[in-house]
C-alpha atoms as a PDB file:
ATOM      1  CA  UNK A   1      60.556 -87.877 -49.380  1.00  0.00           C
ATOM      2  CA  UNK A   2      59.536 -84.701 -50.025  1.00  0.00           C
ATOM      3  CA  UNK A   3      59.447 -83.239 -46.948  1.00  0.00           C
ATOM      4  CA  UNK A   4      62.724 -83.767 -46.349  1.00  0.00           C
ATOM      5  CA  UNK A   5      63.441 -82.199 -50.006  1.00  0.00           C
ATOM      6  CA  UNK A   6      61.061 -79.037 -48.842  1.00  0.00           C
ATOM      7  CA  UNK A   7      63.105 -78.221 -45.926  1.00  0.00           C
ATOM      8  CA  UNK A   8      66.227 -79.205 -47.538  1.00  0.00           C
ATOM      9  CA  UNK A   9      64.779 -76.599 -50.131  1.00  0.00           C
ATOM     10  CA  UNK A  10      64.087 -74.261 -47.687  1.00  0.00           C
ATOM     11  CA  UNK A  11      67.166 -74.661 -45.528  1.00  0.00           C
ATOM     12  CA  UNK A  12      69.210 -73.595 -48.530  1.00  0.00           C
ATOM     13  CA  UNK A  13      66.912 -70.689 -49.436  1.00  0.00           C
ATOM     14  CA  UNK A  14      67.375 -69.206 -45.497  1.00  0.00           C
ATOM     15  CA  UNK A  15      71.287 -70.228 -45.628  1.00  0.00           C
ATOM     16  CA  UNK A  16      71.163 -67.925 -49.476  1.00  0.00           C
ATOM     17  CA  UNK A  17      69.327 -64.919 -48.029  1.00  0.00           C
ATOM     18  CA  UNK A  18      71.264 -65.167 -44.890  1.00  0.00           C
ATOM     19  CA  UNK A  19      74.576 -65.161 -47.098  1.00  0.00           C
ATOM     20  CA  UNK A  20      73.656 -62.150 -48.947  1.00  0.00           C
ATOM     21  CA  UNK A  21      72.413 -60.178 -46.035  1.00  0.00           C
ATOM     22  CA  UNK A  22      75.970 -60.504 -44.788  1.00  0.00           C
ATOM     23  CA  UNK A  23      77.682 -59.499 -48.024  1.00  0.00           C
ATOM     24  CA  UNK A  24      75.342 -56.594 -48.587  1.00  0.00           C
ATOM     25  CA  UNK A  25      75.923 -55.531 -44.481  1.00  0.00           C
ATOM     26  CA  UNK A  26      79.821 -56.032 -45.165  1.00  0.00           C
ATOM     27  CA  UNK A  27      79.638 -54.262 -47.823  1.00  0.00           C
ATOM     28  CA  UNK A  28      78.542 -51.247 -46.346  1.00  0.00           C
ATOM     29  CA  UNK A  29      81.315 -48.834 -44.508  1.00  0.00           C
ATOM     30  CA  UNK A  30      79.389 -46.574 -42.660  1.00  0.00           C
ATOM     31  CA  UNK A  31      78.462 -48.605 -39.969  1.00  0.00           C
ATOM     32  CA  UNK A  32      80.748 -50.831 -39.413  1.00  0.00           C
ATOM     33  CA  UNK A  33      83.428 -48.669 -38.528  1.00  0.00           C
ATOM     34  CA  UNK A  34      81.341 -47.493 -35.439  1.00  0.00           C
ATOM     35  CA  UNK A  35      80.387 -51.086 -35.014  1.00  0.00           C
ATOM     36  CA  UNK A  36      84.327 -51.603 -34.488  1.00  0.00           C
ATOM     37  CA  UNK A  37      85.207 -48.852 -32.757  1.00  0.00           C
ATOM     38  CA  UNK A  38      82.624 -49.617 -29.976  1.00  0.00           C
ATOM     39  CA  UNK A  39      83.231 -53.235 -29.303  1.00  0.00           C
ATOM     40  CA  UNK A  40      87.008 -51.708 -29.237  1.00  0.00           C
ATOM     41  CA  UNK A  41      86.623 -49.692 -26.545  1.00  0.00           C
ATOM     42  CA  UNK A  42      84.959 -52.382 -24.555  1.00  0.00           C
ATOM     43  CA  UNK A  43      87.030 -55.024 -24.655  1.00  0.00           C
ATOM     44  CA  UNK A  44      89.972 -51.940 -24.126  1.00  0.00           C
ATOM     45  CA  UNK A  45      87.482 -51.245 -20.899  1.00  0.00           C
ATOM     46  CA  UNK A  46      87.006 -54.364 -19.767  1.00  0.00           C
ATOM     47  CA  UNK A  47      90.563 -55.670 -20.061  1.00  0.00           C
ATOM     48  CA  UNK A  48      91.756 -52.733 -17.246  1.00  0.00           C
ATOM     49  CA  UNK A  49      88.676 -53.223 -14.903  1.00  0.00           C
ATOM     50  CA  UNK A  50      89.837 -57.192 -14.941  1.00  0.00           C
ATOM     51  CA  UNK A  51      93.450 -55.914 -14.497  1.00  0.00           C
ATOM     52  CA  UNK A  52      93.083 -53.364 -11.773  1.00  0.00           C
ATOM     53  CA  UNK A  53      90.346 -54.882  -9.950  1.00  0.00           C
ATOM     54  CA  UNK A  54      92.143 -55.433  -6.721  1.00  0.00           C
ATOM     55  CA  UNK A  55      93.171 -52.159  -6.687  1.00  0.00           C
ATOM     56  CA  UNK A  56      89.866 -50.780  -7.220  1.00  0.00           C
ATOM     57  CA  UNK A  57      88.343 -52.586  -4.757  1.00  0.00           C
ATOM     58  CA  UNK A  58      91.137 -51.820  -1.824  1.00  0.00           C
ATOM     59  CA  UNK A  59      90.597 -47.911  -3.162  1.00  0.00           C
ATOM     60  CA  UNK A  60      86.899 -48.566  -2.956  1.00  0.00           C
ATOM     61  CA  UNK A  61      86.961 -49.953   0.237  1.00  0.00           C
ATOM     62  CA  UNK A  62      89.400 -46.860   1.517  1.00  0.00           C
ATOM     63  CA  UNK A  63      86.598 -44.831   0.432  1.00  0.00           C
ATOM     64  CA  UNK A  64      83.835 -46.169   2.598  1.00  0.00           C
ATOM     65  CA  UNK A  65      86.565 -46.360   5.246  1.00  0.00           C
ATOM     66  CA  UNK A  66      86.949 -42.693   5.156  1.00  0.00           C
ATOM     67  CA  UNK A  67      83.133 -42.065   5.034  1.00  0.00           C
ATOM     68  CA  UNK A  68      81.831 -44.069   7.015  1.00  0.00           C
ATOM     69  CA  UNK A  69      85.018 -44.016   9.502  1.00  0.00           C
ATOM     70  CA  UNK A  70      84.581 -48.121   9.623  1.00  0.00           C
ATOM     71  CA  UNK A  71      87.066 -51.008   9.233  1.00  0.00           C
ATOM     72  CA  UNK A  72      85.593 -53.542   6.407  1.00  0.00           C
ATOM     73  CA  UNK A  73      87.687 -56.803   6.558  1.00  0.00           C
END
């Protein structure tokens, strides 16, 4: 029995320090604005290369058409 109360114990200790270290990084502004501007501008990035793919790849593909002077199917 009390090794399960020692990591009981110690489960709640990590979950405690883990807790604060979130309050204490939420509570700090001068990160986390550049924190959300980045993962902004990728999922802003990633949302038009997953729109316009085809197009990219047909414009792509002109390209190396035009280069090369070749025909890819």
């Amino acid at each position: 029995m009390r090794m399960l109360d020692k990591i009981c114990i110690n489960a709640m200790l990590r979950a405690n320090v883990a807790k604060d270290k979130l309050e204490s990084f939420l509570e700090e502004q001068d990160g986390v604005s550049n924190v959300v501007a980045t993962l902004l501008i990728l999922v802003i990035v990633v949302t038009l290369v997953t729109t316009f793919w085809g197009r990219l790849s047909e414009w792509a593909n002109g390209l190396m058409d035009i280069i090369f002077k070749t025909k890819i199917s």
